[in-house]
Protein backbone atom coordinates (compact mmCIF):
# COMPACT_ATOMS: atom_id res chain seq x y z
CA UNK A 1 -10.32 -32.03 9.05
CA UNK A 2 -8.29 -30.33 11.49
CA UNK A 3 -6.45 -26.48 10.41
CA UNK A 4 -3.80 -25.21 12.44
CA UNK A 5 -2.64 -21.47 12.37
CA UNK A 6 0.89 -20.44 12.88
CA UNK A 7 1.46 -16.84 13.48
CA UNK A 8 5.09 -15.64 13.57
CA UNK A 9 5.68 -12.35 15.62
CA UNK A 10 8.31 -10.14 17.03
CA UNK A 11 8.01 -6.65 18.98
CA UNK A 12 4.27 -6.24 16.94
CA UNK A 13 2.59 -5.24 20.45
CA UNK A 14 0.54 -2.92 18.25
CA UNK A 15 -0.58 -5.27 15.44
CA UNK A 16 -0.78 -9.01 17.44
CA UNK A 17 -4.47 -8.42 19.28
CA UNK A 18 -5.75 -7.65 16.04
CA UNK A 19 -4.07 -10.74 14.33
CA UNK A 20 -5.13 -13.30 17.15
CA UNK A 21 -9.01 -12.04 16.92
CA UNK A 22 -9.66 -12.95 13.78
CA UNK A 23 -8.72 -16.19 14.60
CA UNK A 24 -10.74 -15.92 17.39
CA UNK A 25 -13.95 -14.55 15.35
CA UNK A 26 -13.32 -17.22 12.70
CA UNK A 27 -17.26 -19.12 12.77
CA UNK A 28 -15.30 -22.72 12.55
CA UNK A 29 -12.13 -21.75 14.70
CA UNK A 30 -8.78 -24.11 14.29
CA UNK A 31 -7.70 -26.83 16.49
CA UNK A 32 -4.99 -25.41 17.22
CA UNK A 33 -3.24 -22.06 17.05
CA UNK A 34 0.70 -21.09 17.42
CA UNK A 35 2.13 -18.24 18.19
CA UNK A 36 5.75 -18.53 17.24
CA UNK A 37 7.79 -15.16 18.36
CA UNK A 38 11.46 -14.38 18.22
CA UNK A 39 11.55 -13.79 21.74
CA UNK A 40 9.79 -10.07 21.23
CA UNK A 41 11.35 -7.21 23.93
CA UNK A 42 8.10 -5.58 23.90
CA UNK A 43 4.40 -6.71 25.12
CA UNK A 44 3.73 -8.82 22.10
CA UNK A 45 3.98 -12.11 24.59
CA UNK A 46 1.80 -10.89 27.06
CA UNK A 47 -1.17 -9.85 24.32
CA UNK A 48 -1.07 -12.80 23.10
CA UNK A 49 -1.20 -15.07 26.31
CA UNK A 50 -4.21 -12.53 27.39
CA UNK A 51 -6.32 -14.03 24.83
CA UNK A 52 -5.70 -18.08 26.48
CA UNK A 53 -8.54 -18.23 28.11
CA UNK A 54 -11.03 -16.96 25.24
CA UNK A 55 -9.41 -19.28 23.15
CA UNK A 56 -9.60 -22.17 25.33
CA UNK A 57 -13.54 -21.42 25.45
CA UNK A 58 -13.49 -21.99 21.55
CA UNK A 59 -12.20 -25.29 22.02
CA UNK A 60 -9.02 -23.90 20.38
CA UNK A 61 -5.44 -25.64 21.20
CA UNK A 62 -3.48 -22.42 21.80
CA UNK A 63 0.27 -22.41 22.21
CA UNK A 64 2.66 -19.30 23.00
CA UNK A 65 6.49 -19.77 22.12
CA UNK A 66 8.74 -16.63 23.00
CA UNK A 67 12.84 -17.49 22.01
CA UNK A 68 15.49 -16.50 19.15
CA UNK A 69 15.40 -17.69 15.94
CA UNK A 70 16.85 -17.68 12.21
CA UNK A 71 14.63 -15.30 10.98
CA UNK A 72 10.96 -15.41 9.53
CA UNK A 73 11.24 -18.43 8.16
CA UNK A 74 13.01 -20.08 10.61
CA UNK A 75 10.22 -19.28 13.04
CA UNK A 76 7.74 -20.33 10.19
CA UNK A 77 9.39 -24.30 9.74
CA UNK A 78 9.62 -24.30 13.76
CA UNK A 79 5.58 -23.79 13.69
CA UNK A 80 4.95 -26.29 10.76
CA UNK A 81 7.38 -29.20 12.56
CA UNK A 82 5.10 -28.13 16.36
CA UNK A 83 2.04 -28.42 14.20
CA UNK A 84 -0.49 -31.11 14.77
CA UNK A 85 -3.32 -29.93 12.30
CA UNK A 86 -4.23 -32.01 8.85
CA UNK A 87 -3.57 -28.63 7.36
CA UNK A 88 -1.54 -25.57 7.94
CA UNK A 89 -2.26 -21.50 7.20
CA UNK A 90 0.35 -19.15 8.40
CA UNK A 91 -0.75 -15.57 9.30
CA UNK A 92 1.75 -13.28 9.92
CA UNK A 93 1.51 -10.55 12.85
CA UNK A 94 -0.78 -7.75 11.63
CA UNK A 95 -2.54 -9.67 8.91
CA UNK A 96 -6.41 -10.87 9.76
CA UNK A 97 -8.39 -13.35 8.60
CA UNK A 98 -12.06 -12.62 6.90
CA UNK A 99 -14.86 -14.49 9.43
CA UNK A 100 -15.38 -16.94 7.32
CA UNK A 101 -11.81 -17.81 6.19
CA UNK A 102 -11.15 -21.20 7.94
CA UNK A 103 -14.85 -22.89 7.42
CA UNK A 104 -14.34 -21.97 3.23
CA UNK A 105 -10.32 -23.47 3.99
CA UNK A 106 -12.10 -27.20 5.27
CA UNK A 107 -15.09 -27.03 2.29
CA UNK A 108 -12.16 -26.35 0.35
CA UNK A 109 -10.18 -29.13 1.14
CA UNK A 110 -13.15 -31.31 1.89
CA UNK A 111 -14.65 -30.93 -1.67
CA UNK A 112 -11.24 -30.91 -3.84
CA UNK A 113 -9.30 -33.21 -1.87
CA UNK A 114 -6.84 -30.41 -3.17
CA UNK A 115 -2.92 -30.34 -1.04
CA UNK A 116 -2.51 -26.54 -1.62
CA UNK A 117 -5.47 -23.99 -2.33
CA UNK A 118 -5.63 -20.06 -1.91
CA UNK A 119 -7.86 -17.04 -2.40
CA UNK A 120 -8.12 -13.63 -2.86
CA UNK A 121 -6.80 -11.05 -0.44
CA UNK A 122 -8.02 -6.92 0.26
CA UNK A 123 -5.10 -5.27 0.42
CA UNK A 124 -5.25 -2.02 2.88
CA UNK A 125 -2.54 0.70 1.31
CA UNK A 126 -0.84 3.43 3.93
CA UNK A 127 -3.17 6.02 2.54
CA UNK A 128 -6.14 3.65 4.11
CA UNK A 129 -7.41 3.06 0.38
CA UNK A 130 -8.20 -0.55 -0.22
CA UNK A 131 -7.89 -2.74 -3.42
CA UNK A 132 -8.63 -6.59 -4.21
CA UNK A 133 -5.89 -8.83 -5.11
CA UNK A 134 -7.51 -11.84 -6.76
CA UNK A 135 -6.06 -15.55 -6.88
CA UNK A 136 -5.00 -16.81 -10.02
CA UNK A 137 -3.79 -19.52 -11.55
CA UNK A 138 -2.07 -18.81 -15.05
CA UNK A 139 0.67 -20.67 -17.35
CA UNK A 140 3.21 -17.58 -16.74
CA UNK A 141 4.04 -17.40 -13.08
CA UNK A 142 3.71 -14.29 -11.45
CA UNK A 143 3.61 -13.69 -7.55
CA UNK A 144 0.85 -11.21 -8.17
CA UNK A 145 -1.44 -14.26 -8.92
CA UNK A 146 -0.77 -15.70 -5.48
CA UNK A 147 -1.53 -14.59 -2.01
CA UNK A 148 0.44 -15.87 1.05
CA UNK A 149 -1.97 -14.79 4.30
CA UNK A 150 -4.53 -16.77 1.90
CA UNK A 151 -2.22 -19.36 1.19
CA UNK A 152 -3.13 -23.38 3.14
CA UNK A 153 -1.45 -26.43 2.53
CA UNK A 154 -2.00 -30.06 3.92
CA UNK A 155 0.56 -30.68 6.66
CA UNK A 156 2.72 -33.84 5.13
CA UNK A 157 3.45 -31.38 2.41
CA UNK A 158 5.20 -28.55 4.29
CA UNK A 159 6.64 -30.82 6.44
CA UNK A 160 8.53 -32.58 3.71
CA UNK A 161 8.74 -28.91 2.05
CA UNK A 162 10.24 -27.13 4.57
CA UNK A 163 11.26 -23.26 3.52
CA UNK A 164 14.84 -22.72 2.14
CA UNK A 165 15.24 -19.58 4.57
CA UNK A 166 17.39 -18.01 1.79
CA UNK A 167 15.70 -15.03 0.89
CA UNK A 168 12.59 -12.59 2.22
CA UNK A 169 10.56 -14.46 -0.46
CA UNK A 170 11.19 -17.92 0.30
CA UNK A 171 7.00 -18.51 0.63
CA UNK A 172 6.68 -17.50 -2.99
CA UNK A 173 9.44 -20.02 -3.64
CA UNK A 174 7.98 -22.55 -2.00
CA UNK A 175 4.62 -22.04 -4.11
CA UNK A 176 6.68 -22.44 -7.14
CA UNK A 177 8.16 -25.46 -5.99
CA UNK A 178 4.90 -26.81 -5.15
CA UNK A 179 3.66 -26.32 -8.99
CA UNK A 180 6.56 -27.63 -10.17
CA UNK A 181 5.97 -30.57 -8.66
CA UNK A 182 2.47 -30.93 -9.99
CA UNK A 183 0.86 -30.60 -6.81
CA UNK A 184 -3.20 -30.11 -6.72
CA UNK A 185 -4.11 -27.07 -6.54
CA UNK A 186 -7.32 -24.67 -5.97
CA UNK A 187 -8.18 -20.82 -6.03
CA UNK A 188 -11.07 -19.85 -4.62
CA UNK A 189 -12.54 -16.57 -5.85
CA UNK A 190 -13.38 -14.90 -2.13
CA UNK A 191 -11.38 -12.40 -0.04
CA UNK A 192 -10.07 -14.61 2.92
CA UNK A 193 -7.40 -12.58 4.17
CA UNK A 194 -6.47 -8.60 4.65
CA UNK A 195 -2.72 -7.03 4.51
CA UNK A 196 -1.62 -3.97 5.54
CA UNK A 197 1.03 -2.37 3.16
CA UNK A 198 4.35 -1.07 4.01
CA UNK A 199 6.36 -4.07 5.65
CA UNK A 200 9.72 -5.06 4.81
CA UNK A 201 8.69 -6.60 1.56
CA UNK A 202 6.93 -2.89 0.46
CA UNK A 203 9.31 -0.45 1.44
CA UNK A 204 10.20 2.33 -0.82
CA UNK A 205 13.87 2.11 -1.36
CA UNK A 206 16.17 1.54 -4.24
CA UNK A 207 18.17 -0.62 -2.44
CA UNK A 208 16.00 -2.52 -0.64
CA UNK A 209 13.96 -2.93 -3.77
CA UNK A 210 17.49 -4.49 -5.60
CA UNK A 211 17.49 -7.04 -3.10
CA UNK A 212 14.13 -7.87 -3.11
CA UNK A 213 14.56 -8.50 -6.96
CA UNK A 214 17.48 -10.40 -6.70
CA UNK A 215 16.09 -12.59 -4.16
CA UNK A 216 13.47 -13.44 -5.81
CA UNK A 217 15.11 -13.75 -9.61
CA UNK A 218 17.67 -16.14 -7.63
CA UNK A 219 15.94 -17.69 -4.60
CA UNK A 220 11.95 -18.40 -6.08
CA UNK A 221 12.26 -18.40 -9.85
CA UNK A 222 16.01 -20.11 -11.06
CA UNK A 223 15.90 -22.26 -8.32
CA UNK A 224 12.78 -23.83 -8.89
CA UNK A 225 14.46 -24.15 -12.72
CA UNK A 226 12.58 -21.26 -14.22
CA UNK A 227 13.77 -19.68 -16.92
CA UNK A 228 16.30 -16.04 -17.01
CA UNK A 229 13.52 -14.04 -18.38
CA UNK A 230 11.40 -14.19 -14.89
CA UNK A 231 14.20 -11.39 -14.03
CA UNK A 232 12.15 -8.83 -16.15
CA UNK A 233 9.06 -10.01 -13.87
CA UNK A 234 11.30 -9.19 -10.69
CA UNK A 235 11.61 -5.57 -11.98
CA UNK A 236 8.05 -5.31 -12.75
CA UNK A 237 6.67 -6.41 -9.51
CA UNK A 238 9.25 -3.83 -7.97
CA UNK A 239 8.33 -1.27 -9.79
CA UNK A 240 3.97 -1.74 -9.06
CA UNK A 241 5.08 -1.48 -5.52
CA UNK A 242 6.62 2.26 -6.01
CA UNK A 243 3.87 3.30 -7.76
CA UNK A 244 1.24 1.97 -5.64
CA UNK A 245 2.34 2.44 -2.40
């Protein structure tokens, strides 16, 4: 069973290395890995072509594309149509992988014949305190349940699936899409994945944070047909974020 990687990047020349080598530290590494960048003005494009050979040695299919794009997900559906892998994980720049992340993906996959399946994730807060975010799967959606760097699907499925590109939560949207279509889906109880804290998607301010809410009330929950009263969950998960950090 063959996993791709898709990494989307632009100007992260001080995040990337770290990114690419935990791919290339996984103990079953991918058969193929993209780097999909939106044509970065600083080094990000030469780190990442300084680990080719490295890769190559791990029998890894490693491609580098550098030009504009529509955005994150934009850059994310250009990696899933390149892709050639039976299944597809997309780590963003500045996100790792645990070791063992891509040999638990294919027993996973192997063992469930599951099309999506995810896991837990250690998130790394900007005071450098740490806390577990565990996979869940529960009858009231909520997008602290799931976690995107720990996120894999089979290839056919995001393909046909591709992201809306409407809002900065499309992925979540796309999950919800994916249940609402009845799709099979695992959790797996094991940290696969770390995130650092304090992107676009944590920053503290109260505008930002009204977007963020109304993109996902609009863009994940009523257009996937859920119901009005996911809004109060839009608040709620704005509101953890100030508080946590």
């Amino acid at each position: 069973m063959n996993i791709s990687i898709i990494t989307i990047s632009y100007n992260s020349e001080n995040c990337i290395a770290a990114t690419i080598e935990s791919v290339l530290n996984q103990t079953l590494p991918p058969a193929e890995y993209w780097i999909i960048d939106g044509n970065s003005k600083d080094r990000t494009v030469e780190i990442a072509e300084s680990f080719r050979e490295a890769l190559k040695q791990k029998g890894v299919d490693y491609h580098v594309v550098s030009e504009p794009d529509g955005g994150i997900y934009d850059a994310m559906n250009k990696g899933i149509r390149l892709a050639g892998g039976d299944i597809i994980g997309l780590l963003n720049s500045g996100d790792t992988y645990e070791p063992e992340a891509l040999s638990t993906v294919a027993e996973t996959f192997e063992k469930e014949q599951c099309e999506l399946m995810y896991a837990n994730i250690r998130m790394h807060k900007t005071d450098n305190s740490t806390f577990t975010k565990r996979a869940r799967l529960r009858r009231f959606e909520t997008s602290r349940d799931w976690n995107h760097p720990t996120t894999f699907v089979r290839a056919d499925i995001y393909k046909g699936n591709p992201f809306r590109n409407l809002g900065i939560h499309d992925d979540y949207g796309f999950f919800l899409q994916m249940k609402r279509q009845k799709r099979h889906i695992v959790i797996v109880d094991k940290v696969l994945a770390n995130f650092w804290m304090g992107g676009a998607s944590n920053q503290k301010d109260f505008k930002a944070a009204k977007k963020r809410i109304m993109d996902r009330y609009r863009y994940c929950y009523r257009i996937n047909g859920f119901s009005r009263w996911y809004m109060l969950e839009c608040v709620a998960i704005e509101a953890a974020k100030m508080m946590l950090g």
